[in-house]
PDB file of N, CA and C in Angstrom:
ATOM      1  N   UNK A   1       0.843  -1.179   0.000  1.00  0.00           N
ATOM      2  CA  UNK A   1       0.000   0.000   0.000  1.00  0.00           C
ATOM      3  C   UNK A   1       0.887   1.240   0.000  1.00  0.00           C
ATOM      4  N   UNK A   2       0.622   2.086  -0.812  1.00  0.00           N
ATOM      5  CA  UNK A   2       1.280   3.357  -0.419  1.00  0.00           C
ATOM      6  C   UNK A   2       1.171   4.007  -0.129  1.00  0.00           C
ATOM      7  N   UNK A   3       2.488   4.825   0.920  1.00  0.00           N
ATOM      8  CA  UNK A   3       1.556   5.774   2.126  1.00  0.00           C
ATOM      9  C   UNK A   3       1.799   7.369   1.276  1.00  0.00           C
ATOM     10  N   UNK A   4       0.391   7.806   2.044  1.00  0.00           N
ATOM     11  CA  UNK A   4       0.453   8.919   1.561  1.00  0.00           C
ATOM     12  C   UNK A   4       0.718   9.959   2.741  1.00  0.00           C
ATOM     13  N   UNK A   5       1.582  11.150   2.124  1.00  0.00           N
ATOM     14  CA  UNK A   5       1.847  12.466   3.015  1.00  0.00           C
ATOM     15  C   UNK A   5       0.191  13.364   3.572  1.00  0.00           C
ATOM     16  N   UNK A   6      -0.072  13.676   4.859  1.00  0.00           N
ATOM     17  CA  UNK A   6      -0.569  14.158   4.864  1.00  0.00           C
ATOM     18  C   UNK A   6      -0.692  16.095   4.860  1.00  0.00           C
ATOM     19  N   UNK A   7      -1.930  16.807   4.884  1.00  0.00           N
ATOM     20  CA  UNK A   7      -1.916  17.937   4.981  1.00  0.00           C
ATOM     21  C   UNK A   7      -0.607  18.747   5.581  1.00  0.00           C
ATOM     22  N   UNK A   8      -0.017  17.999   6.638  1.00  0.00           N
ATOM     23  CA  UNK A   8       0.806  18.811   7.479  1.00  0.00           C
ATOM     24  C   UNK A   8       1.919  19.033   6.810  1.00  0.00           C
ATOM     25  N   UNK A   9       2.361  18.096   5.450  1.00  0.00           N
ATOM     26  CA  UNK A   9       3.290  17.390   5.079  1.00  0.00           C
ATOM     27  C   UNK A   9       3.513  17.914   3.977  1.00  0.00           C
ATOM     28  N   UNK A  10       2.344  18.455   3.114  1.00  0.00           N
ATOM     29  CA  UNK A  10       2.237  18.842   1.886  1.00  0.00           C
ATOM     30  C   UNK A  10       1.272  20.451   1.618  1.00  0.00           C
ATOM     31  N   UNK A  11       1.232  20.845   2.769  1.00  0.00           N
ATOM     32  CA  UNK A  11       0.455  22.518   2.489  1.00  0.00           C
ATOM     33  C   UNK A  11       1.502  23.637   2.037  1.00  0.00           C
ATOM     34  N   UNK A  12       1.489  24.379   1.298  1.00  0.00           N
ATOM     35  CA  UNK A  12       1.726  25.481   0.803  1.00  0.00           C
ATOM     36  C   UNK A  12       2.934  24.711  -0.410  1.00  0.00           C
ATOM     37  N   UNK A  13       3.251  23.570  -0.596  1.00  0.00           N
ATOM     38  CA  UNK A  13       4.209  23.504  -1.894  1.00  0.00           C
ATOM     39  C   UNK A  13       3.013  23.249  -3.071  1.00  0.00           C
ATOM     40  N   UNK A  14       3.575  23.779  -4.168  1.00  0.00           N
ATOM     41  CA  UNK A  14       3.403  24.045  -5.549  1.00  0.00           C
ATOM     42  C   UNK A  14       3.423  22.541  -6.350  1.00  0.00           C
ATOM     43  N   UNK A  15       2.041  22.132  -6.564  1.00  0.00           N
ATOM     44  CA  UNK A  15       1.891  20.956  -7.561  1.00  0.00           C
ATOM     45  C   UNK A  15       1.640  20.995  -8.588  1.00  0.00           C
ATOM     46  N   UNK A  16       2.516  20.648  -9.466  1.00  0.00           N
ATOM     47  CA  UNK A  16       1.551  20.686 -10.973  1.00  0.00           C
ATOM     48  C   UNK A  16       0.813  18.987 -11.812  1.00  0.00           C
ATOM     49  N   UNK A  17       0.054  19.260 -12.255  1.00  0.00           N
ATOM     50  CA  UNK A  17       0.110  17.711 -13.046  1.00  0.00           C
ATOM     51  C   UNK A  17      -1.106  18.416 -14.240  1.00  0.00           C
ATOM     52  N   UNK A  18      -1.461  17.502 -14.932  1.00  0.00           N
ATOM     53  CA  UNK A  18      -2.167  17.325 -16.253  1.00  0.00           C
ATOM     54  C   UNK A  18      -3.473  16.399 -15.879  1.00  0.00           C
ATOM     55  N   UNK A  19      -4.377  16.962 -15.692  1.00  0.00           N
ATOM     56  CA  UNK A  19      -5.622  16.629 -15.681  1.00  0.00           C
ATOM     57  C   UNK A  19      -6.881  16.555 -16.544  1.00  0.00           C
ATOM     58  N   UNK A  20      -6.648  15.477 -17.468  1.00  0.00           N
ATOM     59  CA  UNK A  20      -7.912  15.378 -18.565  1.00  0.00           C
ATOM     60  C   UNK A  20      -7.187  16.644 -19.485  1.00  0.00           C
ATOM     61  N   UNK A  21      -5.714  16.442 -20.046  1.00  0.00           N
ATOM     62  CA  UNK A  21      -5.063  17.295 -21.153  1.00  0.00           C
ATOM     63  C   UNK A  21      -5.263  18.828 -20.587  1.00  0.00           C
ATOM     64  N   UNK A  22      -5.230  19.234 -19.390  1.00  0.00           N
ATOM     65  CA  UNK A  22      -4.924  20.734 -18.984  1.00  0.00           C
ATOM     66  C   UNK A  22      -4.225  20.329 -17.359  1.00  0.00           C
ATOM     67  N   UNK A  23      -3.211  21.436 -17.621  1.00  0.00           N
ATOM     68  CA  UNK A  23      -2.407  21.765 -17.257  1.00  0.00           C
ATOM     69  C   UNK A  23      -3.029  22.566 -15.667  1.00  0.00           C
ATOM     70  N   UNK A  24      -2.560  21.772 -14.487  1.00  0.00           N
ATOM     71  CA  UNK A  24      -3.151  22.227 -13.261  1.00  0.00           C
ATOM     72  C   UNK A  24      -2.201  22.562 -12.279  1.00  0.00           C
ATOM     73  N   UNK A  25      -2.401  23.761 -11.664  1.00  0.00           N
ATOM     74  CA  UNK A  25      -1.503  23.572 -10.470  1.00  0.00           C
ATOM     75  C   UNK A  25      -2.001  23.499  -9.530  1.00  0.00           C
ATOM     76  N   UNK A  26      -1.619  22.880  -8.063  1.00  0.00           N
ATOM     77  CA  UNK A  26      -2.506  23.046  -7.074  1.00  0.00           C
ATOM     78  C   UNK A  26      -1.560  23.291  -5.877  1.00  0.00           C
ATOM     79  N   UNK A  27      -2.171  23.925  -4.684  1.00  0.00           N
ATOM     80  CA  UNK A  27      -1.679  24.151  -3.387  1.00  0.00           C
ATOM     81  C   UNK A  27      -2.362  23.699  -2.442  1.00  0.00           C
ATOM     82  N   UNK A  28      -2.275  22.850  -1.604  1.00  0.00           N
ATOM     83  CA  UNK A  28      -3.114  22.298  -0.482  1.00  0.00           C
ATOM     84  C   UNK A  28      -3.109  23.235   0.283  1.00  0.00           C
ATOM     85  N   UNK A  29      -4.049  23.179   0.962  1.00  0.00           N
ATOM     86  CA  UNK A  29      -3.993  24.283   2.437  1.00  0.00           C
ATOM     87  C   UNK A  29      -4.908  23.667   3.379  1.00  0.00           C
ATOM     88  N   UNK A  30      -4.183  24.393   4.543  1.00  0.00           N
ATOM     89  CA  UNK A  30      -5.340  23.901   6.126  1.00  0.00           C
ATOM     90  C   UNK A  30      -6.765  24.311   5.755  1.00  0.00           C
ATOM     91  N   UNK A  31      -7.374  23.692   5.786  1.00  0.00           N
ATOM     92  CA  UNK A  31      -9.142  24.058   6.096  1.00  0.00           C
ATOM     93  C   UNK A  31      -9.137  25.185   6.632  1.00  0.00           C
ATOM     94  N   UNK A  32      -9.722  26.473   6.499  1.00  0.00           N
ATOM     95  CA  UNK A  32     -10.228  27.696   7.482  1.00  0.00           C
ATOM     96  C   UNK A  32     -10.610  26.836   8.695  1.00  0.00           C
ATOM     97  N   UNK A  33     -11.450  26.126   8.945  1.00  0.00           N
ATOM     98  CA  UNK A  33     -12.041  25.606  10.298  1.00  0.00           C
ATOM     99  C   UNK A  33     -10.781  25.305  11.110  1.00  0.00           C
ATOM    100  N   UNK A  34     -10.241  24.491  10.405  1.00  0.00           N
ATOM    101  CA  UNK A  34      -8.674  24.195  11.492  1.00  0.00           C
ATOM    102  C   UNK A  34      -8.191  25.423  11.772  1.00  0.00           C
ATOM    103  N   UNK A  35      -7.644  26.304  11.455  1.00  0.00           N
ATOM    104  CA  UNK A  35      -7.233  27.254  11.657  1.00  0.00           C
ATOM    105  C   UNK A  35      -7.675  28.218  13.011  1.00  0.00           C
ATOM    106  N   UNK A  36      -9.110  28.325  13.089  1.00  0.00           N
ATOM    107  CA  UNK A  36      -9.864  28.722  14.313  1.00  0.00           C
ATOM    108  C   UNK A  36      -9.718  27.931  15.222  1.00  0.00           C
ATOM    109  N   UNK A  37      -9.697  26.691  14.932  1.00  0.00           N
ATOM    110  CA  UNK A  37      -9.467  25.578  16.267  1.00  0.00           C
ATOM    111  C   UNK A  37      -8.165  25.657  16.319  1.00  0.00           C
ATOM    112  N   UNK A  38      -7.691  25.765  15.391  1.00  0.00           N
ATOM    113  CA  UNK A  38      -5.739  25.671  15.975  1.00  0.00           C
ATOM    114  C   UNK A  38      -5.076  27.094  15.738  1.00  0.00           C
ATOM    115  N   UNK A  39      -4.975  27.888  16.367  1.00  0.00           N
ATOM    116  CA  UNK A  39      -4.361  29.459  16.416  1.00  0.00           C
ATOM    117  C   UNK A  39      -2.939  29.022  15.862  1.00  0.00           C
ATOM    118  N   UNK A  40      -2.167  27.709  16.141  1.00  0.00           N
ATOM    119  CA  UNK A  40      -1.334  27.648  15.980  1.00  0.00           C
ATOM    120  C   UNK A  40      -0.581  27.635  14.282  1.00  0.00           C
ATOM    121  N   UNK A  41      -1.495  27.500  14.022  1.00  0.00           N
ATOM    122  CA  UNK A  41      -1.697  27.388  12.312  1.00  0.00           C
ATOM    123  C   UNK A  41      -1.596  28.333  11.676  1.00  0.00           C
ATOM    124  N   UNK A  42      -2.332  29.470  12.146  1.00  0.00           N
ATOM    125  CA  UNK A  42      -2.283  30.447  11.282  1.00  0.00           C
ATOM    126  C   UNK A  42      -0.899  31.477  10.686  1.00  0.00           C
ATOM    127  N   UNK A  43       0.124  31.030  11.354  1.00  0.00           N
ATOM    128  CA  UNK A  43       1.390  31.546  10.834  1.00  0.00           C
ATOM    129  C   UNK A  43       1.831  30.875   9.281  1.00  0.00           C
ATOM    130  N   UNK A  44       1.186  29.285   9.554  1.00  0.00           N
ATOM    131  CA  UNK A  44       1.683  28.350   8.343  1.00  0.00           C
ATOM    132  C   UNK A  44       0.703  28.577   7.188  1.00  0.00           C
ATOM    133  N   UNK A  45      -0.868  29.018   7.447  1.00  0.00           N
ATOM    134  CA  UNK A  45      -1.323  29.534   6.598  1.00  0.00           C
ATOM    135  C   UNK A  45      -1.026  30.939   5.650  1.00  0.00           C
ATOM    136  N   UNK A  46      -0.716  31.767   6.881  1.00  0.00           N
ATOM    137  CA  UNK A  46      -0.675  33.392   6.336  1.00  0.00           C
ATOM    138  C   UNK A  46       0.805  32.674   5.089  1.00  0.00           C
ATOM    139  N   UNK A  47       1.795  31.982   5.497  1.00  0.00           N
ATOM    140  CA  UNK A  47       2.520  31.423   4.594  1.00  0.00           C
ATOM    141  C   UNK A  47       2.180  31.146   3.045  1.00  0.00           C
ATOM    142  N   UNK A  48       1.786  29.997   3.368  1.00  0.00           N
ATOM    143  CA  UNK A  48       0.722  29.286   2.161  1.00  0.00           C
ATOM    144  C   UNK A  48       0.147  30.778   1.315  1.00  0.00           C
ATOM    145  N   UNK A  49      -0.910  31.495   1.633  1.00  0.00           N
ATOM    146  CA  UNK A  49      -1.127  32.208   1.290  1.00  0.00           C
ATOM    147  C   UNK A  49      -0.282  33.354   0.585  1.00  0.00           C
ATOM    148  N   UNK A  50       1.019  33.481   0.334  1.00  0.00           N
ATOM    149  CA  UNK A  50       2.061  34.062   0.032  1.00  0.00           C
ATOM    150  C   UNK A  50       2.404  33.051  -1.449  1.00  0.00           C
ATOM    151  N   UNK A  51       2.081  32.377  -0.843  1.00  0.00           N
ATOM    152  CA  UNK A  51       2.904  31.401  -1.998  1.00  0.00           C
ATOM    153  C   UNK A  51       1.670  31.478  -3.241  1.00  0.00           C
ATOM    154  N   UNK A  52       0.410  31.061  -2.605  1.00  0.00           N
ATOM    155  CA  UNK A  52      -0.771  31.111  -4.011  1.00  0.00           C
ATOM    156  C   UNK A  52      -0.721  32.934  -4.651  1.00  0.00           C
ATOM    157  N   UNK A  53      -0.285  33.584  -3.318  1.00  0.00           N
ATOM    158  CA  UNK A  53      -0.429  35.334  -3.954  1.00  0.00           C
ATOM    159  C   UNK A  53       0.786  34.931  -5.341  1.00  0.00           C
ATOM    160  N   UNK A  54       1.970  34.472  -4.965  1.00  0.00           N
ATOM    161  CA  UNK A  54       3.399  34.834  -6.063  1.00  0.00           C
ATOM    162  C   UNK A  54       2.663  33.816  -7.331  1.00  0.00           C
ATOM    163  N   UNK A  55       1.500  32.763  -7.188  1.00  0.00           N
ATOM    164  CA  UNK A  55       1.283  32.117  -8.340  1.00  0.00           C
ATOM    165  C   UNK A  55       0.223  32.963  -9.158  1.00  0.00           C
ATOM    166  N   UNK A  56      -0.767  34.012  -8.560  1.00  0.00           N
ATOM    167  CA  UNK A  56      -1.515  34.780  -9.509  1.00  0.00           C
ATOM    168  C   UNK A  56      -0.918  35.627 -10.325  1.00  0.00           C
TER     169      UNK A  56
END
């Protein structure tokens, strides 16, 4: 079976792949809800969020 990385593991890096012949990028991010429950988060979000700003 192969393991997969979770959220903690893979938020704010830059994915690309090809989905049905177009070209996708994606950025995982914490859920807003986590974020309110975990204050601690929100430094790694405001992050993340930097990173999708430099991809628009």
């Amino acid at each position: 079976m192969n393991e997969q990385l979770g959220i903690t593991h893979m938020h704010g890096k830059v994915h690309s792949l090809k989905l049905q012949g177009l070209d996708v990028t994606l950025v995982p991010l914490f859920h807003p809800a986590a974020i309110i429950y975990n204050q601690k988060l929100k430094p790694l979000w405001e992050a993340d969020m930097h990173v999708v700003k430099g991809l628009l």
